[in-house]
PDB file of N, CA and C in Angstrom:
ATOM      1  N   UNK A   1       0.846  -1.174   0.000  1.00  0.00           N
ATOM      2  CA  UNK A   1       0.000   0.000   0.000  1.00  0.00           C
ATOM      3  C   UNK A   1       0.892   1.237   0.000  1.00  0.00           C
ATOM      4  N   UNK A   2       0.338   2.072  -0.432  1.00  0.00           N
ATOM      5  CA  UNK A   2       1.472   3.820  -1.087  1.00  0.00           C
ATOM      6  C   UNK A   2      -0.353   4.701   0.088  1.00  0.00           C
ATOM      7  N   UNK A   3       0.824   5.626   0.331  1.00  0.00           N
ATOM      8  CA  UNK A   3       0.121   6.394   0.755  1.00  0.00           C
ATOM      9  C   UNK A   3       0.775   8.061   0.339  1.00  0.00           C
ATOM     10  N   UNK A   4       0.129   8.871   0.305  1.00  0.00           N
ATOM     11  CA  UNK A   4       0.106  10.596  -0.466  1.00  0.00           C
ATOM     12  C   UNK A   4      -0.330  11.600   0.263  1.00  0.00           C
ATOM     13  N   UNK A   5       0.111  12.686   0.517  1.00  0.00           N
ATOM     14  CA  UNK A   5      -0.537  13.652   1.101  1.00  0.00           C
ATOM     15  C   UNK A   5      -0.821  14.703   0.071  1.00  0.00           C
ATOM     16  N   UNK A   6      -1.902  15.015  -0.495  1.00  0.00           N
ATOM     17  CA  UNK A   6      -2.232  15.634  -1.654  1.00  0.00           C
ATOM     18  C   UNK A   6      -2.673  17.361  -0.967  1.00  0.00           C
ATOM     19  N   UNK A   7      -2.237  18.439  -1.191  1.00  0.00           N
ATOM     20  CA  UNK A   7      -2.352  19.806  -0.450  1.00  0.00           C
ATOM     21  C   UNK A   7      -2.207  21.032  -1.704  1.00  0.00           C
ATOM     22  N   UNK A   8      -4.170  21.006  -2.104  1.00  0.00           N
ATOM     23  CA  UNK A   8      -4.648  22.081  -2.785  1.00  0.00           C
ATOM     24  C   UNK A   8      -4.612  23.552  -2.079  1.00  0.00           C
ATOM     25  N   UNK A   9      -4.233  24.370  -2.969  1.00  0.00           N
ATOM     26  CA  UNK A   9      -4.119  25.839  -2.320  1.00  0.00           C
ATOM     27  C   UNK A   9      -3.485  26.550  -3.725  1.00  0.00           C
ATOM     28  N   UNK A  10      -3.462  27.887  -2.599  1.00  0.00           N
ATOM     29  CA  UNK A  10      -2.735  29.018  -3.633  1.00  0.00           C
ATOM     30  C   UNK A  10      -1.969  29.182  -2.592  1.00  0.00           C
ATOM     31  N   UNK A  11       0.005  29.633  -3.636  1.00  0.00           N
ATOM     32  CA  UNK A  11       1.349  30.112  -3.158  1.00  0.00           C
ATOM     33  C   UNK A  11       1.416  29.064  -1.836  1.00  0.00           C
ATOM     34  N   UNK A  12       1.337  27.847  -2.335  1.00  0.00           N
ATOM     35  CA  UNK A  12       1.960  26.463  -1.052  1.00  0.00           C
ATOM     36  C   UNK A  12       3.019  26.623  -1.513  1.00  0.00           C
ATOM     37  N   UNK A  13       3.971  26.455  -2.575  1.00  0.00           N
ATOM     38  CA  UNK A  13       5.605  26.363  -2.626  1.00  0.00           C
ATOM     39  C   UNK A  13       6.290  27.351  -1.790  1.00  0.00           C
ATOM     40  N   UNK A  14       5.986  28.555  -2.045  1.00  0.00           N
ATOM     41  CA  UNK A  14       6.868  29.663  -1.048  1.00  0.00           C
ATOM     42  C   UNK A  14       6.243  30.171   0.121  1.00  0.00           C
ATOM     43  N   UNK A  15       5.369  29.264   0.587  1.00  0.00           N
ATOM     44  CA  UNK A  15       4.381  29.454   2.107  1.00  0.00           C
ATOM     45  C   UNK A  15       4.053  28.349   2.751  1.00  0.00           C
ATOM     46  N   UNK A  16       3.519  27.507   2.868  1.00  0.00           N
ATOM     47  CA  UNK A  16       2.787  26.728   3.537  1.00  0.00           C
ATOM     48  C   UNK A  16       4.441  25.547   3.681  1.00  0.00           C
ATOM     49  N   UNK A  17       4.585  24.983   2.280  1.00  0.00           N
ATOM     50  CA  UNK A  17       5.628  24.201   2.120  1.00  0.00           C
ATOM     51  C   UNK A  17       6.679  24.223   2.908  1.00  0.00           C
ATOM     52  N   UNK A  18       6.958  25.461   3.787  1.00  0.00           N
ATOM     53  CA  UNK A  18       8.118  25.798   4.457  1.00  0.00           C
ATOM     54  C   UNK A  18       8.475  25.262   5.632  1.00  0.00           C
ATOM     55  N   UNK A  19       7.205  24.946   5.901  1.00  0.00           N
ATOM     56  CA  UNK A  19       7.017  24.491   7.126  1.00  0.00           C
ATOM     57  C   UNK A  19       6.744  23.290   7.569  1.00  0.00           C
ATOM     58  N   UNK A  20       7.123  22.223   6.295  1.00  0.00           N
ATOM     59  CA  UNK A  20       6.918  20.593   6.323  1.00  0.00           C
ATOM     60  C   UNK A  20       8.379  20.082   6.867  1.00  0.00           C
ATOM     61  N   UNK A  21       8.355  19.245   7.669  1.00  0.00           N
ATOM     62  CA  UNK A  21       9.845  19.036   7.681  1.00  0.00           C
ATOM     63  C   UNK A  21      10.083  18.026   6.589  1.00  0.00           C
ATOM     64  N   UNK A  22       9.387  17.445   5.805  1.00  0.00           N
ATOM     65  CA  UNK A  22       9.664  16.738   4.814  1.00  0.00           C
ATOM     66  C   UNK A  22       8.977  17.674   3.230  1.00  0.00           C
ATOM     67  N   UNK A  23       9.860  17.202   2.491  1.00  0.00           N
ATOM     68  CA  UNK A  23       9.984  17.742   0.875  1.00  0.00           C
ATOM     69  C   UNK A  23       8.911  17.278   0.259  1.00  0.00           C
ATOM     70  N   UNK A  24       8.091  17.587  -0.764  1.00  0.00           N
ATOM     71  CA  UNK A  24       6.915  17.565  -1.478  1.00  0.00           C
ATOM     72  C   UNK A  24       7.819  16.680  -2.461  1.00  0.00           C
ATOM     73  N   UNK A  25       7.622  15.569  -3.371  1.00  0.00           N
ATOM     74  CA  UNK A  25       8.481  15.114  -4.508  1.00  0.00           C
ATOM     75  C   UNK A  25       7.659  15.971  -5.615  1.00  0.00           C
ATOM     76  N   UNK A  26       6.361  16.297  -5.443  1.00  0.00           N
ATOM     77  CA  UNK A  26       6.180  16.568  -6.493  1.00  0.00           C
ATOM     78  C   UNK A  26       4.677  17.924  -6.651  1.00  0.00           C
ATOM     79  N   UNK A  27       5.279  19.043  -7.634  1.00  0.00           N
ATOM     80  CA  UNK A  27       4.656  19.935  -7.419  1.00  0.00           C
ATOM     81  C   UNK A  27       3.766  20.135  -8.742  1.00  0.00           C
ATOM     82  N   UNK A  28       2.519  20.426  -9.381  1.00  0.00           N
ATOM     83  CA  UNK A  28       1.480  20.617 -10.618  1.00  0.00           C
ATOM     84  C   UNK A  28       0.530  21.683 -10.321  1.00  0.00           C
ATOM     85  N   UNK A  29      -0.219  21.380 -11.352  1.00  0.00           N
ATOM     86  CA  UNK A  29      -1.485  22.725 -10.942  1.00  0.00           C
ATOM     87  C   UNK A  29      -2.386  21.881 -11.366  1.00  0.00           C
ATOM     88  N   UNK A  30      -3.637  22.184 -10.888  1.00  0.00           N
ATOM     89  CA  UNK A  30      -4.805  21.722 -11.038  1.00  0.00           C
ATOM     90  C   UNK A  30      -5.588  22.229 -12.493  1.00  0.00           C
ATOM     91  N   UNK A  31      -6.815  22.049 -12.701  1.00  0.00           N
ATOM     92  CA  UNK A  31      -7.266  22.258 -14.001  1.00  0.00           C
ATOM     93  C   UNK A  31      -7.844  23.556 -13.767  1.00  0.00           C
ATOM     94  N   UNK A  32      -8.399  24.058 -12.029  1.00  0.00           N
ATOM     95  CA  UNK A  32      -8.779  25.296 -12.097  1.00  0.00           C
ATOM     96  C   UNK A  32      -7.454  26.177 -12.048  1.00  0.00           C
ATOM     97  N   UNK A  33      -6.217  25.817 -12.147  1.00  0.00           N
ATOM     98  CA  UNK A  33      -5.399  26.765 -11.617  1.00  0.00           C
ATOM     99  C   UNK A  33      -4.672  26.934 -10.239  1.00  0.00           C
ATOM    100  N   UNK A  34      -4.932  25.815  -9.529  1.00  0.00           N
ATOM    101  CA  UNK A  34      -4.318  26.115  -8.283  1.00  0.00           C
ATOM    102  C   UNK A  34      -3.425  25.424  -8.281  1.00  0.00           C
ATOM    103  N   UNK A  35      -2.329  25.679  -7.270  1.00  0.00           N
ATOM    104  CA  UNK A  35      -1.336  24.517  -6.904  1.00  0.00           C
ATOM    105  C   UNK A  35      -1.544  22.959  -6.098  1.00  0.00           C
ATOM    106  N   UNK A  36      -0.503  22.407  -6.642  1.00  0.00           N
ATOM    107  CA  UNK A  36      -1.206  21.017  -5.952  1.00  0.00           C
ATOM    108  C   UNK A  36       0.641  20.685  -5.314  1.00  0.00           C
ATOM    109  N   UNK A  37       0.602  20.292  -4.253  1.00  0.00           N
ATOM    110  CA  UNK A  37       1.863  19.456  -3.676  1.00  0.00           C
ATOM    111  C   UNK A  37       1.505  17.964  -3.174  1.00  0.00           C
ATOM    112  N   UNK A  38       2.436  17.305  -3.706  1.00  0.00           N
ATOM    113  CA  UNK A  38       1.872  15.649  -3.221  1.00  0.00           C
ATOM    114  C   UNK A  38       3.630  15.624  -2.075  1.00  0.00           C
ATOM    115  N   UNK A  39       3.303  14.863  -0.881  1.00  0.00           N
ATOM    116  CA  UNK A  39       3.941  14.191  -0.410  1.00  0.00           C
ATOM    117  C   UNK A  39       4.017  13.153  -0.586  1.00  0.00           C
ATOM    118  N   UNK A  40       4.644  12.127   0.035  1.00  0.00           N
ATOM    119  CA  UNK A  40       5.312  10.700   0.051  1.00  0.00           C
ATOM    120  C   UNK A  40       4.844  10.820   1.693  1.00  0.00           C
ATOM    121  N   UNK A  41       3.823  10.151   2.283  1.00  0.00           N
ATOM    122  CA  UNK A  41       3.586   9.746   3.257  1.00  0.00           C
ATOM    123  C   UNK A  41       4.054   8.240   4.022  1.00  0.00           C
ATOM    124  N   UNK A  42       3.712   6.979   3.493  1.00  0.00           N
ATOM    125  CA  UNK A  42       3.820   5.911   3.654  1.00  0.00           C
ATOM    126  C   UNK A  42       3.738   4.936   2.382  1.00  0.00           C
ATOM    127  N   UNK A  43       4.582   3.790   2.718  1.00  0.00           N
ATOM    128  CA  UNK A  43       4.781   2.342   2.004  1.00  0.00           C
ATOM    129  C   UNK A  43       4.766   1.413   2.614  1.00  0.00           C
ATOM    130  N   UNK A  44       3.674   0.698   2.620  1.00  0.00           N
ATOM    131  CA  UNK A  44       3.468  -0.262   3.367  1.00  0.00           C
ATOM    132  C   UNK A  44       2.860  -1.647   3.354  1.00  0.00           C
ATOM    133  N   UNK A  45       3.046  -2.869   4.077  1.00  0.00           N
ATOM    134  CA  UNK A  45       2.924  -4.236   3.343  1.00  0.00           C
ATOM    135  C   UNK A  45       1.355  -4.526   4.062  1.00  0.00           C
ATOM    136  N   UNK A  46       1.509  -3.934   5.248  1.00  0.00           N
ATOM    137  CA  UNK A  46       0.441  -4.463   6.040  1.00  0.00           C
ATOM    138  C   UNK A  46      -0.393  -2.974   6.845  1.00  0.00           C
ATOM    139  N   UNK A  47      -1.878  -2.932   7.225  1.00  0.00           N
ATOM    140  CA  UNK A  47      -2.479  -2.076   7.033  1.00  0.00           C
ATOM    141  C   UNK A  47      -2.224  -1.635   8.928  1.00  0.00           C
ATOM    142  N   UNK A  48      -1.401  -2.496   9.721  1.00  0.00           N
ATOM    143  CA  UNK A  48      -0.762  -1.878  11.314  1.00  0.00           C
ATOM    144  C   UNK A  48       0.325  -0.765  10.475  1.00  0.00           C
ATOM    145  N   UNK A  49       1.437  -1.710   9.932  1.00  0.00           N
ATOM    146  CA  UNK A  49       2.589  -0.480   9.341  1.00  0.00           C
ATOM    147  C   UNK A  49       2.014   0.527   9.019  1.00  0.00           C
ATOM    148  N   UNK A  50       1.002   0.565   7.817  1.00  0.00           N
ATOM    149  CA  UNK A  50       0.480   1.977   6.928  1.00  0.00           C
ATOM    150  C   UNK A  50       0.418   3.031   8.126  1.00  0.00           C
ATOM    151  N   UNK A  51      -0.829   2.643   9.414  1.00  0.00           N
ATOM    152  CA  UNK A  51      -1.327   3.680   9.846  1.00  0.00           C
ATOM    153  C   UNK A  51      -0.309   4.094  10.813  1.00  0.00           C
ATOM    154  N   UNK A  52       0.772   3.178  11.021  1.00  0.00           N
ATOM    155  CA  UNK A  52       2.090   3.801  11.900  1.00  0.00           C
ATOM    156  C   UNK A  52       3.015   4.928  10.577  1.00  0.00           C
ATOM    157  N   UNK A  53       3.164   4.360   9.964  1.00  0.00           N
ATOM    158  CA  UNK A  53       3.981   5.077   9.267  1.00  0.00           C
ATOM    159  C   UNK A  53       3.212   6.599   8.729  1.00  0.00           C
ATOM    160  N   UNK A  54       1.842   6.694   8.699  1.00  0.00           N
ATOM    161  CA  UNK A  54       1.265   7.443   8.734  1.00  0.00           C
ATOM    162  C   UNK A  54       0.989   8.651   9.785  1.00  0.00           C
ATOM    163  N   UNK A  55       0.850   8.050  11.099  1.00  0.00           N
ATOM    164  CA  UNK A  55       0.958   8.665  12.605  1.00  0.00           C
ATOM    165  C   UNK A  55       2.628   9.346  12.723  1.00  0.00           C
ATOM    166  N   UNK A  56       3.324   8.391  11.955  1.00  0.00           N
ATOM    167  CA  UNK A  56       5.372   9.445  12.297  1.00  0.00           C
ATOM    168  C   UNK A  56       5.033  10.161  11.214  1.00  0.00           C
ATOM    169  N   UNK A  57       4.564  10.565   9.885  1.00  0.00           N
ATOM    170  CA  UNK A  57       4.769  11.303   8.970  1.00  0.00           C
ATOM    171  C   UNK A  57       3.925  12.877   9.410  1.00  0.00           C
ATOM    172  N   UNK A  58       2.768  12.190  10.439  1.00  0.00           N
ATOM    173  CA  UNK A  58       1.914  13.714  10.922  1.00  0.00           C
ATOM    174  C   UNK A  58       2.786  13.924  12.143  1.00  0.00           C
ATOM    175  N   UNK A  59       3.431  13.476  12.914  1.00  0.00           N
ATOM    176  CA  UNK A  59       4.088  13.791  14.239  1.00  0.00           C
ATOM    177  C   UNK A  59       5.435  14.645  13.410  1.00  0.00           C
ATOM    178  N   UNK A  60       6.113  14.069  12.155  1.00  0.00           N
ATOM    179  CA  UNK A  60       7.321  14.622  11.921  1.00  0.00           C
ATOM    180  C   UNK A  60       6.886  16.275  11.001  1.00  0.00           C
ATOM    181  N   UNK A  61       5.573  16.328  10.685  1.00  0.00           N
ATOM    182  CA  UNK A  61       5.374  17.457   9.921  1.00  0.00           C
ATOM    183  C   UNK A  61       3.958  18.349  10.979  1.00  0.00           C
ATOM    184  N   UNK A  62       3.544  18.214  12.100  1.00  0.00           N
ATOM    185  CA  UNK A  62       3.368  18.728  12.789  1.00  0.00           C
ATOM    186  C   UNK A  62       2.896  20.333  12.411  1.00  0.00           C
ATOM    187  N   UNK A  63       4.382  20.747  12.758  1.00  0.00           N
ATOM    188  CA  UNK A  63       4.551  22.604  12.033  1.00  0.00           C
ATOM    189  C   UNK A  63       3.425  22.760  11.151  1.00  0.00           C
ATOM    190  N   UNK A  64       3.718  22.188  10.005  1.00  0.00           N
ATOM    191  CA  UNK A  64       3.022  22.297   8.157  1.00  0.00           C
ATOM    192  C   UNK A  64       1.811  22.157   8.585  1.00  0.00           C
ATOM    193  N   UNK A  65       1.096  21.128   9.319  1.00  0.00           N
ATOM    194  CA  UNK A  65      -0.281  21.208   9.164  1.00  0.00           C
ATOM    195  C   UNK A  65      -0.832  21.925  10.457  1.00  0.00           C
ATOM    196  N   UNK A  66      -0.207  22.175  11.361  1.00  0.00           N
ATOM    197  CA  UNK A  66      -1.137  23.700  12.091  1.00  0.00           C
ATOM    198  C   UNK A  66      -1.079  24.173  11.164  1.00  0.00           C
ATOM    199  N   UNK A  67      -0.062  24.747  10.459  1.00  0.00           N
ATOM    200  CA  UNK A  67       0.345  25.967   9.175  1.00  0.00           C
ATOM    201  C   UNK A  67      -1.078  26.013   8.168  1.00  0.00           C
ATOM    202  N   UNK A  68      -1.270  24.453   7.903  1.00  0.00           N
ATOM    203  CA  UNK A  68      -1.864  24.632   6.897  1.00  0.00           C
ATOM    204  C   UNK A  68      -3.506  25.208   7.119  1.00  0.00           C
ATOM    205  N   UNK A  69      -3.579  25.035   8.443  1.00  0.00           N
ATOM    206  CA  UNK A  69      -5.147  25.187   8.858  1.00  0.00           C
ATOM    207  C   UNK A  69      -5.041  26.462   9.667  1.00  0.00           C
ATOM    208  N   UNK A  70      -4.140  27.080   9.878  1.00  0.00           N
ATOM    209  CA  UNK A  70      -4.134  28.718  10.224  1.00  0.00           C
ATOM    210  C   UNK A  70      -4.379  29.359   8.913  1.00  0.00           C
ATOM    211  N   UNK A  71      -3.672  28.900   7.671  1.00  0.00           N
ATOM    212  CA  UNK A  71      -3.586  29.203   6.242  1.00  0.00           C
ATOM    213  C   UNK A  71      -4.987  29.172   5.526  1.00  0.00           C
ATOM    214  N   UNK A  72      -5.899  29.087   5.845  1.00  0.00           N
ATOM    215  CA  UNK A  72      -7.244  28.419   5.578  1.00  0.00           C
ATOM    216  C   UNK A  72      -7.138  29.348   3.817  1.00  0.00           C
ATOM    217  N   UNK A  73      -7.174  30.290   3.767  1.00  0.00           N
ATOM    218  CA  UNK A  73      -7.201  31.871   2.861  1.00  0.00           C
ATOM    219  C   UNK A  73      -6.424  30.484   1.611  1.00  0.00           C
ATOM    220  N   UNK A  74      -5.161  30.345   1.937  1.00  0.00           N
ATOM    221  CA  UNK A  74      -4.083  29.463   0.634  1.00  0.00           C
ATOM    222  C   UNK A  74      -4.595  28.126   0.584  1.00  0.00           C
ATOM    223  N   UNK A  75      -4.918  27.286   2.121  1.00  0.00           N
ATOM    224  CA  UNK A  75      -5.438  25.700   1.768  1.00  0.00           C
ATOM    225  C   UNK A  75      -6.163  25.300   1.454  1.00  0.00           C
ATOM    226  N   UNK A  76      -6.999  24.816   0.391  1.00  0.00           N
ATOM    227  CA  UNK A  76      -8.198  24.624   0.139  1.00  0.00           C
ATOM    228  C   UNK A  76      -8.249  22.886   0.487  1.00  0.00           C
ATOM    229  N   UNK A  77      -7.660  22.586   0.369  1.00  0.00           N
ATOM    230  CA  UNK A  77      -8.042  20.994   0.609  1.00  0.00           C
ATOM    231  C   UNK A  77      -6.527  20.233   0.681  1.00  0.00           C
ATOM    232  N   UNK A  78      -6.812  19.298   1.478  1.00  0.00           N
ATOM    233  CA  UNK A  78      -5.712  18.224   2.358  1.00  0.00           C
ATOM    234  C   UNK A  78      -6.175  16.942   2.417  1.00  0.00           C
ATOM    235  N   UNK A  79      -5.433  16.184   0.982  1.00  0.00           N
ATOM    236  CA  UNK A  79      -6.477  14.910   1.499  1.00  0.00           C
ATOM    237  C   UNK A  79      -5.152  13.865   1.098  1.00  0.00           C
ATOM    238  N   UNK A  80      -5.137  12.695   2.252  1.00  0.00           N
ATOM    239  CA  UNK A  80      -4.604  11.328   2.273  1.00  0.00           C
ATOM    240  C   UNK A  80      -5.057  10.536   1.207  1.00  0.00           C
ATOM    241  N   UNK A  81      -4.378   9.962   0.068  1.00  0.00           N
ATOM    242  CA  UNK A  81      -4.493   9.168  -0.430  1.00  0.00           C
ATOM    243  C   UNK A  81      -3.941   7.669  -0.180  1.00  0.00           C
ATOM    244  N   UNK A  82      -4.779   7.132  -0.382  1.00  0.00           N
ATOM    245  CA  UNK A  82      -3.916   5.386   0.464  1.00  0.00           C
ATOM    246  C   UNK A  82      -4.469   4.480  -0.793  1.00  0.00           C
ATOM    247  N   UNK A  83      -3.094   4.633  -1.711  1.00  0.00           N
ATOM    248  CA  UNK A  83      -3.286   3.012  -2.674  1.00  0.00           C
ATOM    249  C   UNK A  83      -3.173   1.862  -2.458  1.00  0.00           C
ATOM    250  N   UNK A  84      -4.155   0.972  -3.345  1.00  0.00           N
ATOM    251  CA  UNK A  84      -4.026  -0.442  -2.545  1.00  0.00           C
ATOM    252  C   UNK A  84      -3.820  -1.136  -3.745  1.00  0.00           C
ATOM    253  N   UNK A  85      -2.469  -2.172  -3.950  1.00  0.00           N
ATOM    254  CA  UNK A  85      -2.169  -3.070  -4.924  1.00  0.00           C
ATOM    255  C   UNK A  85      -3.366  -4.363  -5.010  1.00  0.00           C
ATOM    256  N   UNK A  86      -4.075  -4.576  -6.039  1.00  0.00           N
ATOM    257  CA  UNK A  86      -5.089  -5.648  -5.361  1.00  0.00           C
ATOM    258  C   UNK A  86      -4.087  -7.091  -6.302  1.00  0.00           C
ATOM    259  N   UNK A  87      -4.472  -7.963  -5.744  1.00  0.00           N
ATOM    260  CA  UNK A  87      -3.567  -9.329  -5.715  1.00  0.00           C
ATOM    261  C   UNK A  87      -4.613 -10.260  -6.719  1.00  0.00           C
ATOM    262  N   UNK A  88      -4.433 -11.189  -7.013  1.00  0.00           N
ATOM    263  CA  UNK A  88      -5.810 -12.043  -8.097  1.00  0.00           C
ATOM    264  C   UNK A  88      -6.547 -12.333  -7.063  1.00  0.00           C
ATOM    265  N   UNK A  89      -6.815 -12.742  -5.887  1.00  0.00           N
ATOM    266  CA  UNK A  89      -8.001 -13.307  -5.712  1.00  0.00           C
ATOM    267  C   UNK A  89      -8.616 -12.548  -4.317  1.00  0.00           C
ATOM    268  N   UNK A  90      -7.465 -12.373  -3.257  1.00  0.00           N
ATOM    269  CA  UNK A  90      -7.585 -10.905  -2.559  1.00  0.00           C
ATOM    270  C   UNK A  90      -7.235 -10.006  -2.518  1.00  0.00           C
ATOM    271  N   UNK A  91      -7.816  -8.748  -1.762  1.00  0.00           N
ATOM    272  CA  UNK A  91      -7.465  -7.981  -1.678  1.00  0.00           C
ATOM    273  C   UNK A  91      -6.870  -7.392  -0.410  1.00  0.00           C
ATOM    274  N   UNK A  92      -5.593  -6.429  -0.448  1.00  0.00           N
ATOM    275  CA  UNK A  92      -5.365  -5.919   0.857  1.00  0.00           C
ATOM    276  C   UNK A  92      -6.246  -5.068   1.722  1.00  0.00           C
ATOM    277  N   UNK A  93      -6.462  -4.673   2.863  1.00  0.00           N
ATOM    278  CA  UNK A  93      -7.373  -3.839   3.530  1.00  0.00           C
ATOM    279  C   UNK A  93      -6.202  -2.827   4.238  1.00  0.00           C
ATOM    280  N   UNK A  94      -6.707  -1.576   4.544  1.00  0.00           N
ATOM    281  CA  UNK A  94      -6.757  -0.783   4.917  1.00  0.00           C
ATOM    282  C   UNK A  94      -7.573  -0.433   6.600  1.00  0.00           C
ATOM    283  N   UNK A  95      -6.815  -0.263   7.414  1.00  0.00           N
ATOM    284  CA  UNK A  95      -7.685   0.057   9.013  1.00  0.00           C
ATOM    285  C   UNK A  95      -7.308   1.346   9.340  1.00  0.00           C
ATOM    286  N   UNK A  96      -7.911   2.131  10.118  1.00  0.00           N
ATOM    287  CA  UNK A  96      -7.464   3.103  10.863  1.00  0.00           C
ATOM    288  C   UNK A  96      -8.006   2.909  12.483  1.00  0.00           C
ATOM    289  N   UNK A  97      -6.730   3.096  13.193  1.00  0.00           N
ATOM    290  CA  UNK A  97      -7.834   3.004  14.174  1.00  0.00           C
ATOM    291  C   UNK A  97      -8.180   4.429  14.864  1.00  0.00           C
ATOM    292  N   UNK A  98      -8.540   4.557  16.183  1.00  0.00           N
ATOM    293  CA  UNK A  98      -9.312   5.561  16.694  1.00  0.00           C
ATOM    294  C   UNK A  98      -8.370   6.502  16.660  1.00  0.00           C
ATOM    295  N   UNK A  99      -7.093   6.956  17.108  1.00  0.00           N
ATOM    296  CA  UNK A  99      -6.190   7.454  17.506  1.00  0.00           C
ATOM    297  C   UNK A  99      -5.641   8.031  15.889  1.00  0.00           C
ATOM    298  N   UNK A 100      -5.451   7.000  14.986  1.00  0.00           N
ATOM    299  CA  UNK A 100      -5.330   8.126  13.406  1.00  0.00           C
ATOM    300  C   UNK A 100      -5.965   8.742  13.140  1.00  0.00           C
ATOM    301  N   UNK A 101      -7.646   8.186  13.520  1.00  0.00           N
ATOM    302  CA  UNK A 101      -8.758   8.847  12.687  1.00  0.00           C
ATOM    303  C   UNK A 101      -8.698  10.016  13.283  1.00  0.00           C
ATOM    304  N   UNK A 102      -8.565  10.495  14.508  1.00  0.00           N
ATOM    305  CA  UNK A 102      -8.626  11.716  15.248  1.00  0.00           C
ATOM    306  C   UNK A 102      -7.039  12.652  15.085  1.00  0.00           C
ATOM    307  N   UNK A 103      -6.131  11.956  14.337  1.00  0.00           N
ATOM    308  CA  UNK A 103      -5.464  12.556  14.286  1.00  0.00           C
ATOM    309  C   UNK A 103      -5.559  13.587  12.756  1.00  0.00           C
ATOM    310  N   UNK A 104      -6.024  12.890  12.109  1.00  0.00           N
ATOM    311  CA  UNK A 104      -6.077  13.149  10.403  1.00  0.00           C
ATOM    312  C   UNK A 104      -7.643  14.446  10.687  1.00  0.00           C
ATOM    313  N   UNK A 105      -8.318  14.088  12.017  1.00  0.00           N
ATOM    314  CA  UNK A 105      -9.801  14.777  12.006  1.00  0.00           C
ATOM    315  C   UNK A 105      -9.153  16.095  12.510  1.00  0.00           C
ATOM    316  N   UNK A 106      -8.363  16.131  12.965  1.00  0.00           N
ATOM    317  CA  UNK A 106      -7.941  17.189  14.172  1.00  0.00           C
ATOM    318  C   UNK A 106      -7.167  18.925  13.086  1.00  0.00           C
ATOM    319  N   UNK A 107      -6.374  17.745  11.764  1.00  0.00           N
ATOM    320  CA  UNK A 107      -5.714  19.032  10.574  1.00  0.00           C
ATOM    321  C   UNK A 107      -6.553  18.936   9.738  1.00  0.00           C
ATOM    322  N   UNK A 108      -8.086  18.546   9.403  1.00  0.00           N
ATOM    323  CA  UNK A 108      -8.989  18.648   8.274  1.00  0.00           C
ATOM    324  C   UNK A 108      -8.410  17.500   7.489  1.00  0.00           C
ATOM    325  N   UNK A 109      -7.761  16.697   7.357  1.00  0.00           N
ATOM    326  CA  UNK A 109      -7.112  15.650   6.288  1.00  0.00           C
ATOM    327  C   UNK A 109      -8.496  15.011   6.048  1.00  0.00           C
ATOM    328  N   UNK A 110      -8.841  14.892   4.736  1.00  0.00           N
ATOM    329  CA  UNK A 110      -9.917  13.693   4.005  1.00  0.00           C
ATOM    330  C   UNK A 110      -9.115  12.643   3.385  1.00  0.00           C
ATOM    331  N   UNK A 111      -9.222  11.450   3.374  1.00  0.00           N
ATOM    332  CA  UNK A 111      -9.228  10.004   2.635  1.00  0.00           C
ATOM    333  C   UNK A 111      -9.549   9.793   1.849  1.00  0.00           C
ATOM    334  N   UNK A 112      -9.144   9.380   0.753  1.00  0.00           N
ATOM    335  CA  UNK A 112      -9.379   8.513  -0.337  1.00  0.00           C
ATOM    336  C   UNK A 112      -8.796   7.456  -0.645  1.00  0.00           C
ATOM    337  N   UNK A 113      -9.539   6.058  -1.300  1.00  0.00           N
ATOM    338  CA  UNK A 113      -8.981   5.076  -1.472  1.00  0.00           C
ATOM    339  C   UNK A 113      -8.693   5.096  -2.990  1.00  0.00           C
ATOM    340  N   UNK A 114      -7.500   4.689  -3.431  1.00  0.00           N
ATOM    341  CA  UNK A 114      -7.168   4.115  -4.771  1.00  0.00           C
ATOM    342  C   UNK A 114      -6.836   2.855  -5.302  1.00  0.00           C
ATOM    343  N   UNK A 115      -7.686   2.108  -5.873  1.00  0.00           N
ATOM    344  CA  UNK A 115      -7.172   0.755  -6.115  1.00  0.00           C
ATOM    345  C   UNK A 115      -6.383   0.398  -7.331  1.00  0.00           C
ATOM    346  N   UNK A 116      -5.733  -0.381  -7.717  1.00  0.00           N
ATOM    347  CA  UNK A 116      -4.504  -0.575  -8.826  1.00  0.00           C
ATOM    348  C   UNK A 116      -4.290  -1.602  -8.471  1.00  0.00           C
ATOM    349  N   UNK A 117      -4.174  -2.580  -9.833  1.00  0.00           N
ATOM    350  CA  UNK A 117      -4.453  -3.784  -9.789  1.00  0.00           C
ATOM    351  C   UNK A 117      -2.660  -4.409 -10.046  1.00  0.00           C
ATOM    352  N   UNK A 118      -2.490  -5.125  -9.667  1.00  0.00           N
ATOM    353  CA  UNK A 118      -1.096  -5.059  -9.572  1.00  0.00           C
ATOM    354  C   UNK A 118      -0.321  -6.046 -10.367  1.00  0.00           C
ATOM    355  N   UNK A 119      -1.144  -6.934 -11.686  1.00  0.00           N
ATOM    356  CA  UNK A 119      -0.475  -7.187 -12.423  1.00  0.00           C
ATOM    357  C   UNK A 119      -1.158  -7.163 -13.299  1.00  0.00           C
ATOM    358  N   UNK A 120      -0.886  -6.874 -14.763  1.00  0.00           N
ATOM    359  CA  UNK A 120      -1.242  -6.377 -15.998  1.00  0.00           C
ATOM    360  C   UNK A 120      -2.573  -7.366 -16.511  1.00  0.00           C
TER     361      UNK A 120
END
């Protein structure tokens, strides 16, 4: 499972961004025109790892997302993406438990699932 931190706004590269302790890999614009920054949140085999590796990526960027929700005017939207490789006959799952969900509830973060099938 891949996980993304996807962060719609206006002037995130020379504002909001400053304040991540981790680097955006990758910066675009949207179709209305706004900026889009994706993080690299988590990679993960099993859906305990995801939401740990998920919980150190909000503890290590902290700063950025008060930032981003004082910023309300530049952030328009903050949303977790969590891909899931699906296998031939199952599929992986995804959990959160109480303690992520309130953590992701607490900076406005929304969820989305992406599925991708993982062999041709």
């Amino acid at each position: 499972m891949l996980c993304v931190l996807q962060i719609k706004g206006t002037s995130l590269k020379a504002g909001i961004s400053t304040r991540f302790a981790n680097s955006f890999y990758r910066a675009d614009v949207s179709d209305d025109g706004d900026e889009l920054l994706f993080y690299d949140v988590a990679s993960a085999t099993s859906s305990t790892e995801l939401a740990e590796q998920i919980k150190q990526f909000i503890a290590q960027n902290k700063d950025g997302l008060i930032g981003a929700l004082e910023c309300r005017e530049q952030v328009q939207l903050m949303n977790l993406d969590v891909g899931i490789f699906m296998d031939e006959v199952l599929s992986r799952t995804a959990a959160f438990d109480r303690e992520l969900i309130a953590m992701l509830a607490e900076f406005g973060i929304s969820v989305s699932i992406s599925a991708y099938q993982s062999r041709p």
